[in-house]
N, C-alpha and C. Protein backbone atom coordinates (compact mmCIF):
# COMPACT_ATOMS: atom_id res chain seq x y z
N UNK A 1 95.69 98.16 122.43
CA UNK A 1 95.58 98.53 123.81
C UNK A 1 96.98 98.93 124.28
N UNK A 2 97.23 99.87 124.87
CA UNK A 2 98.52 100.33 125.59
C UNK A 2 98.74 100.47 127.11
N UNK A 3 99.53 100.26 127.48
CA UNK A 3 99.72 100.40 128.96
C UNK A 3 99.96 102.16 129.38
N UNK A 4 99.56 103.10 130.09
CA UNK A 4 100.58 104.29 130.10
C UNK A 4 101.35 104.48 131.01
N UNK A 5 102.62 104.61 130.72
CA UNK A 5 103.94 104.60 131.31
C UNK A 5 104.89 105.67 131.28
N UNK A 6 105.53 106.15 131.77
CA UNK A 6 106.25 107.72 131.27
C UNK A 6 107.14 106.87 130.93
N UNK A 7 107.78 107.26 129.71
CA UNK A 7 108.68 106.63 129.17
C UNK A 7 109.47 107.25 127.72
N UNK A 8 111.04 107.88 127.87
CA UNK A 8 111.35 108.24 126.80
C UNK A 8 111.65 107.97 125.60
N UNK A 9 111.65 106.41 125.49
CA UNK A 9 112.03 106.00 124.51
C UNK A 9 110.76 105.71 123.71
N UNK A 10 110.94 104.93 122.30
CA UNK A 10 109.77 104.18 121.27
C UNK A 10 109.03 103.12 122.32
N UNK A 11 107.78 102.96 122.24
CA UNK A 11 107.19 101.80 122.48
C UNK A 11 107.45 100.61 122.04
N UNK A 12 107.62 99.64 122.88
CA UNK A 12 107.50 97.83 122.63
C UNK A 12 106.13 98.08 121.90
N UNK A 13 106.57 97.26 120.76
CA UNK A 13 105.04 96.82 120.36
C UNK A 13 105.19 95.40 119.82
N UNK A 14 103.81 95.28 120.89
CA UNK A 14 103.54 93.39 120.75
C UNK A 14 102.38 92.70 120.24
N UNK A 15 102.62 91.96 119.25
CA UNK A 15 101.69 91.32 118.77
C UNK A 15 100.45 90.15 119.14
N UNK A 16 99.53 90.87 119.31
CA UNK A 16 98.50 89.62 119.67
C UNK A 16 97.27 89.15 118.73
N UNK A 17 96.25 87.98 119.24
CA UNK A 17 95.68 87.90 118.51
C UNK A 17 94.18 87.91 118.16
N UNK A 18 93.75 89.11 119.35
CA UNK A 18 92.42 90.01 119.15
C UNK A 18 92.53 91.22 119.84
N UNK A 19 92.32 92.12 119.36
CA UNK A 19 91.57 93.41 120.08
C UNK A 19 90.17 93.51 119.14
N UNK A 20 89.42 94.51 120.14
CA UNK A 20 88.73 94.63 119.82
C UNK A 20 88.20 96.04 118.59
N UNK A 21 87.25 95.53 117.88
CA UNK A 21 87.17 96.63 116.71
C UNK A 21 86.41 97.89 117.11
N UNK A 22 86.90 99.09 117.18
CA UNK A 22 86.08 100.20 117.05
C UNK A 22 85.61 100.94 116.26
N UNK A 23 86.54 100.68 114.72
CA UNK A 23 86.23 101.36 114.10
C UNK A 23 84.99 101.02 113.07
N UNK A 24 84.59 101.71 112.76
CA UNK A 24 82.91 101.47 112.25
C UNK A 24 82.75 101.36 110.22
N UNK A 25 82.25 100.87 109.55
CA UNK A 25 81.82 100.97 107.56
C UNK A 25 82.20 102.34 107.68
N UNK A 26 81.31 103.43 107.90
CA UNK A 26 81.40 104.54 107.46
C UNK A 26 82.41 105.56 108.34
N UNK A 27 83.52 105.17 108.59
CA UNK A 27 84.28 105.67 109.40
C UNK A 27 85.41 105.85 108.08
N UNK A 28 85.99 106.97 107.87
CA UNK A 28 87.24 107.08 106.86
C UNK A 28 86.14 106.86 105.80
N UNK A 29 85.72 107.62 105.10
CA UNK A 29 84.75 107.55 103.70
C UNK A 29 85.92 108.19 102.82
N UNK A 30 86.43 107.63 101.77
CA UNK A 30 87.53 108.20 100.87
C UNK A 30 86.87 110.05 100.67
N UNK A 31 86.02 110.50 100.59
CA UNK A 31 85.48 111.40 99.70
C UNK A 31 85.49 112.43 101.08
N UNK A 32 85.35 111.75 102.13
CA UNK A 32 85.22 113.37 103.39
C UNK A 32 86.90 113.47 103.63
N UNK A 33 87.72 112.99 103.48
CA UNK A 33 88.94 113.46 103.63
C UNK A 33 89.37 113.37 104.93
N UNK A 34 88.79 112.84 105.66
CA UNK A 34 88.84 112.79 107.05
C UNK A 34 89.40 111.43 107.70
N UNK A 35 90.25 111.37 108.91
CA UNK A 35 90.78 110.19 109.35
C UNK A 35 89.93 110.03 111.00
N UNK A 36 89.21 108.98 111.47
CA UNK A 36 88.46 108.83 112.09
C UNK A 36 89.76 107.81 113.20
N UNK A 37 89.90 108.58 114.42
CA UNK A 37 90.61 108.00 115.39
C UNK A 37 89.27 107.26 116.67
N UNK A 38 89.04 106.12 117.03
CA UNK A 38 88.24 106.07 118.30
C UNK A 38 89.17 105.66 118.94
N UNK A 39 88.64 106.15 120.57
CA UNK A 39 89.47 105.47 121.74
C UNK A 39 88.24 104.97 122.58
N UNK A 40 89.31 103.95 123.48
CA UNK A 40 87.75 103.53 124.50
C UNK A 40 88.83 102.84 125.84
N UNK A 41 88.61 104.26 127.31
CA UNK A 41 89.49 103.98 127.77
C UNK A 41 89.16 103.54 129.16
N UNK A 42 90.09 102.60 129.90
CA UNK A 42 89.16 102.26 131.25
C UNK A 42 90.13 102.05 132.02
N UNK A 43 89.74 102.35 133.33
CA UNK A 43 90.38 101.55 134.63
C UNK A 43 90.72 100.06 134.82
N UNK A 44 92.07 99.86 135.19
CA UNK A 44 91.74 98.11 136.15
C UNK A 44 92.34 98.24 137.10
N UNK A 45 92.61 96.98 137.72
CA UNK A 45 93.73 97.13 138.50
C UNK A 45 95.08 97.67 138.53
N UNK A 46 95.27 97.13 137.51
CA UNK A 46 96.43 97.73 136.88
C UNK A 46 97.16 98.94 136.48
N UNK A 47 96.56 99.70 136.40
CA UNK A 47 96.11 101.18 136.01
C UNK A 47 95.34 101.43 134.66
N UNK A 48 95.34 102.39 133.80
CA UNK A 48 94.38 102.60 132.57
C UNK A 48 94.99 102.20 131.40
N UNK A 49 93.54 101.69 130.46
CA UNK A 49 94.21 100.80 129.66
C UNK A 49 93.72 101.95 128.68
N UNK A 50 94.00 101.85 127.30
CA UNK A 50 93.52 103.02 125.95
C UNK A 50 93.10 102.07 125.02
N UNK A 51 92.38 101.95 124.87
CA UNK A 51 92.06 100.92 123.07
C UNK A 51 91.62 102.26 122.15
N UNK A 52 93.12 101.92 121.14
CA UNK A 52 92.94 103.20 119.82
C UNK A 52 92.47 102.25 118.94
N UNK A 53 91.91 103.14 117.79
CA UNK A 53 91.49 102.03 116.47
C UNK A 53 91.72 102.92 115.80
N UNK A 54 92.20 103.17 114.25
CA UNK A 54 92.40 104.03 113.26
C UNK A 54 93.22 102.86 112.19
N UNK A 55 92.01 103.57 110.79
CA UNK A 55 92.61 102.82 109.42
C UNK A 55 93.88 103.48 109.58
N UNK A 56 94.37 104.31 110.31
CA UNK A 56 96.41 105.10 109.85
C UNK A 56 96.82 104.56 111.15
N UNK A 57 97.26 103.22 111.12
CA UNK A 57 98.09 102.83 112.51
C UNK A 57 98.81 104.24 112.86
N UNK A 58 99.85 104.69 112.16
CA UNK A 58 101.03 105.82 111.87
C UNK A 58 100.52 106.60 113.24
N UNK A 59 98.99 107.19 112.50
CA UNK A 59 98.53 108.65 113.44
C UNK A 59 98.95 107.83 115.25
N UNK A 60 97.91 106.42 115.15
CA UNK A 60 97.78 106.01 116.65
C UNK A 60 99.68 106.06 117.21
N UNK A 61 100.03 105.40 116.34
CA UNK A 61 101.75 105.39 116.97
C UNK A 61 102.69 106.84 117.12
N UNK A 62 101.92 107.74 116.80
CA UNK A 62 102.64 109.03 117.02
C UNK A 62 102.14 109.25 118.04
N UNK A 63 100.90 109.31 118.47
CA UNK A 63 100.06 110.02 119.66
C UNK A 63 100.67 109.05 120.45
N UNK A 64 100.63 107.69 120.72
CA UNK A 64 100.87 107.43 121.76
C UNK A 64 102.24 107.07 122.43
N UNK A 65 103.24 107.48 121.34
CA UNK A 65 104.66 107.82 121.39
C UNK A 65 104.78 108.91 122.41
N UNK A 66 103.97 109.90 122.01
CA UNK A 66 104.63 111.37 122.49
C UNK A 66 103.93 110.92 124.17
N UNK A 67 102.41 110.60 123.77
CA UNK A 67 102.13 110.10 125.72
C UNK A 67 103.25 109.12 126.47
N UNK A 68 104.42 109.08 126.10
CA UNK A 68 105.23 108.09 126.65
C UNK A 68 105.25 106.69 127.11
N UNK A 69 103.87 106.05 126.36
CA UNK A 69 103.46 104.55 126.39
C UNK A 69 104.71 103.45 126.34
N UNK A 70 104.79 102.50 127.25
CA UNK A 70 105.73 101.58 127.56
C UNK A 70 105.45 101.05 126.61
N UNK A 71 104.39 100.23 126.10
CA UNK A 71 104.02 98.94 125.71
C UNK A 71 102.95 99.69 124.53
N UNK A 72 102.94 98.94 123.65
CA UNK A 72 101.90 98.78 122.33
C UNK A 72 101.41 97.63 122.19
N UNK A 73 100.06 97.34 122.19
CA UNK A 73 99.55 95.62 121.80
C UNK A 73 99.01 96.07 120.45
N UNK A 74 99.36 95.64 119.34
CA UNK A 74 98.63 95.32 118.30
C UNK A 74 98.85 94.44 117.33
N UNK A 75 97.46 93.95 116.64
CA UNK A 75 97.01 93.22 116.06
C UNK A 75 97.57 92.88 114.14
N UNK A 76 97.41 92.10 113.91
CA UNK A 76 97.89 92.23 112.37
C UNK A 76 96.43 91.86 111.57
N UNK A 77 95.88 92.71 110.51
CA UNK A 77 94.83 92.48 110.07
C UNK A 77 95.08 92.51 108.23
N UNK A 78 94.25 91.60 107.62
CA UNK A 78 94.31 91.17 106.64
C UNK A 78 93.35 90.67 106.38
């Protein structure tokens, strides 16, 4: 989940200990060659939150580099 913030520098990224899963079994099938990004994004009070999910952390941390995201929450999975 990310906060969006204009911001020029790298994102803080902070470790917690759930988000939630979007990504699905047949999402990234070795054989379609394909990298399956979901987002799922909402209002609060706060302003809008983004929940990315992708087997290539990499892709999510580029995209949301260049959107100038303050903050990164993610998870460590194993």
């Amino acid at each position: 989940m990310i906060n969006v913030v204009k911001n020029t520098g790298k994102p803080n990224i902070r470790y917690v200990p759930f988000l939630p899963d979007l990504i699905n079994p047949m999402d990234d099938l070795p054989l379609s060659g394909k990298k399956t990004i979901r987002f799922c994004i909402q209002t609060t009070d706060n302003g809008i939150e983004i929940l990315g999910d992708s087997h290539d952390d990499t892709i999510l941390d580029q995209l949301f580099t260049q959107a100038g995201v303050k903050e990164i929450e993610r998870m460590l999975c194993g």
